[in-house]
C-alpha atoms as a PDB file:
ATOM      1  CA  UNK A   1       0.000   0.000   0.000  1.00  0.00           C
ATOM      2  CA  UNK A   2       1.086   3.410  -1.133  1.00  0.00           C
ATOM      3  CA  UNK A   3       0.884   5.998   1.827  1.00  0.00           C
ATOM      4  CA  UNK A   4      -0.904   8.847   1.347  1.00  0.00           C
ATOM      5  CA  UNK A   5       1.598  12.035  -0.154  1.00  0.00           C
ATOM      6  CA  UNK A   6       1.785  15.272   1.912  1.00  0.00           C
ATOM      7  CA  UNK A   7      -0.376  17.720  -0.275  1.00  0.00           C
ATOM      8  CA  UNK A   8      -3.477  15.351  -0.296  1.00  0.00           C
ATOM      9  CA  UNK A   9      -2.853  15.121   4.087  1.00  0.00           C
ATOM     10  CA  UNK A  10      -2.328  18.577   3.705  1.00  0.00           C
ATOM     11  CA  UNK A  11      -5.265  19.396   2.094  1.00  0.00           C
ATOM     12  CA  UNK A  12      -7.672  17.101   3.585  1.00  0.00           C
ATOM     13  CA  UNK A  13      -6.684  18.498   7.168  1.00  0.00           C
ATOM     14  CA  UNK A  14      -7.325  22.659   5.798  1.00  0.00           C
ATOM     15  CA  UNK A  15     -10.884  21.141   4.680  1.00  0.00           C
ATOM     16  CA  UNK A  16     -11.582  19.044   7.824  1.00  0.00           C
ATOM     17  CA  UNK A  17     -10.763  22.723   9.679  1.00  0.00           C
ATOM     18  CA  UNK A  18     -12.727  24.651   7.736  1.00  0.00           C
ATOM     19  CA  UNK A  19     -15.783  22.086   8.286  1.00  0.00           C
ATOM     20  CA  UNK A  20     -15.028  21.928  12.122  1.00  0.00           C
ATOM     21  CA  UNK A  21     -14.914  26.190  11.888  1.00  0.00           C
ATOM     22  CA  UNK A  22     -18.088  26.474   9.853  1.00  0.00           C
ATOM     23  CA  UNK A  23     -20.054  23.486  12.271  1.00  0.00           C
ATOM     24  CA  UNK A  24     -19.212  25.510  15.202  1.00  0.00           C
ATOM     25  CA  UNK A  25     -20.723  28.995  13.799  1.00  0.00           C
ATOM     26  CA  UNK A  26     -23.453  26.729  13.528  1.00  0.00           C
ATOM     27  CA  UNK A  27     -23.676  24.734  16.570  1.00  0.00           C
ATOM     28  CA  UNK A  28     -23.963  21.490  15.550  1.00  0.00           C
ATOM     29  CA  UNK A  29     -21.961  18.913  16.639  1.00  0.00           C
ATOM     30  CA  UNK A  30     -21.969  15.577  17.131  1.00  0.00           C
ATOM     31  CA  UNK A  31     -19.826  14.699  20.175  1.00  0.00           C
ATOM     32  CA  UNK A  32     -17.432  11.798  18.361  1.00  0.00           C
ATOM     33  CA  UNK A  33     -16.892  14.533  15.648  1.00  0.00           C
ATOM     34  CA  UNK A  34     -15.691  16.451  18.544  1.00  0.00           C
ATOM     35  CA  UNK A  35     -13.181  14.064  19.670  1.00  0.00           C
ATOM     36  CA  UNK A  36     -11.773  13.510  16.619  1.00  0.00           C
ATOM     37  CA  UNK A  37     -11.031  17.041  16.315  1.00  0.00           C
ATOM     38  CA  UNK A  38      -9.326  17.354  18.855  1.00  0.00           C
ATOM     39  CA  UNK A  39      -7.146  14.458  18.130  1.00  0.00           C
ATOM     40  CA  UNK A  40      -6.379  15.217  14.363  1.00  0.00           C
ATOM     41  CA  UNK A  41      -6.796  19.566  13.941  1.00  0.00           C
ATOM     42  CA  UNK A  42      -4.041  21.840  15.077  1.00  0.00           C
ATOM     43  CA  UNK A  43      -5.360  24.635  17.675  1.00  0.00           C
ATOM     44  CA  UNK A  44      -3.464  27.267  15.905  1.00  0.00           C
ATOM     45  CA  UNK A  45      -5.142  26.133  12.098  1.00  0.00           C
ATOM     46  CA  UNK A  46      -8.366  26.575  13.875  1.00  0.00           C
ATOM     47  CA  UNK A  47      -7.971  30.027  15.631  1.00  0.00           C
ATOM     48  CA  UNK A  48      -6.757  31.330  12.252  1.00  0.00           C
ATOM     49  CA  UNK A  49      -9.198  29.868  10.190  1.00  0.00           C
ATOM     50  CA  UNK A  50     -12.086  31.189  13.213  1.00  0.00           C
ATOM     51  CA  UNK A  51     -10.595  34.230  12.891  1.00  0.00           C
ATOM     52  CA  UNK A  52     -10.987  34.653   9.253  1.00  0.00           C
ATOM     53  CA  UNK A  53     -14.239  33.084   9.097  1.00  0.00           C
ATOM     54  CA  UNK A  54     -15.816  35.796  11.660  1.00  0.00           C
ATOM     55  CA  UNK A  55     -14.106  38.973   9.854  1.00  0.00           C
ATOM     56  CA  UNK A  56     -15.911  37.511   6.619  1.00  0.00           C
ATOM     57  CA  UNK A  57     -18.717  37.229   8.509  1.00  0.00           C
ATOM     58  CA  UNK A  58     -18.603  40.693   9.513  1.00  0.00           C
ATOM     59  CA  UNK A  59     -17.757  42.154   6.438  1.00  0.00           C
ATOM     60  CA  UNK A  60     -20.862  40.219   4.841  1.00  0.00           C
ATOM     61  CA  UNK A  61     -23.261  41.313   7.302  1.00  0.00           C
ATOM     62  CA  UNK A  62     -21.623  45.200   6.917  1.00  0.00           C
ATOM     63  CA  UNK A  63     -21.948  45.072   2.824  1.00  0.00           C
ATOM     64  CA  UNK A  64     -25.939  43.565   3.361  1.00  0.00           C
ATOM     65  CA  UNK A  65     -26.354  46.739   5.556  1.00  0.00           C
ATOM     66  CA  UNK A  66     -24.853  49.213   3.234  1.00  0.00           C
ATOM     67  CA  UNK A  67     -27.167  47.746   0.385  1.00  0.00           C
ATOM     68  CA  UNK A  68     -30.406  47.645   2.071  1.00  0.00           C
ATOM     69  CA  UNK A  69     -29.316  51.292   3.791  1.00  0.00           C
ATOM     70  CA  UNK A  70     -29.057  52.482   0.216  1.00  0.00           C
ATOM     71  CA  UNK A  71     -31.822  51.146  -1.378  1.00  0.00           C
ATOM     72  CA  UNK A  72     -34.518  53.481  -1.881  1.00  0.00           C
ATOM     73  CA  UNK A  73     -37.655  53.406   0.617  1.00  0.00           C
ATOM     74  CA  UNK A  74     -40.875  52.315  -1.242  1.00  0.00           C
ATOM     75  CA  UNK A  75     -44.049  51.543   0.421  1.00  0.00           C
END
């Protein structure tokens, strides 16, 4: 059997970070999910990718509020 290269591992853990991130904002979890998070994601991947996550976050909800601020008021 051929082990896995780097790039693939690589990759697959960003993903599996971003998924964990994006679940949280959520709140849903499944507890085993959990665990295995904590046994295969590196704190520091997920603090950076939390923190980008929430600026884009902010940033979305900031450009939604600019557009319906300048939208004109019908009735």
């Amino acid at each position: 059997m051929s082990e896995p290269d780097s790039k693939s591992v690589q990759q697959s853990s960003f993903l599996r970070t971003v998924q964990a991130v994006l679940w949280s904002f959520v709140g849903l979890r499944k507890g085993s999910d959990y665990q295995q998070d904590l046994e295969k994601l590196n704190p520091f991947h997920i603090i950076g990718v939390g923190i980008g996550a929430a600026l884009l976050f902010v940033l979305g909800l900031i450009a939604l509020v600019n557009w319906v601020v300048a939208q004109p008021f019908v009735l």
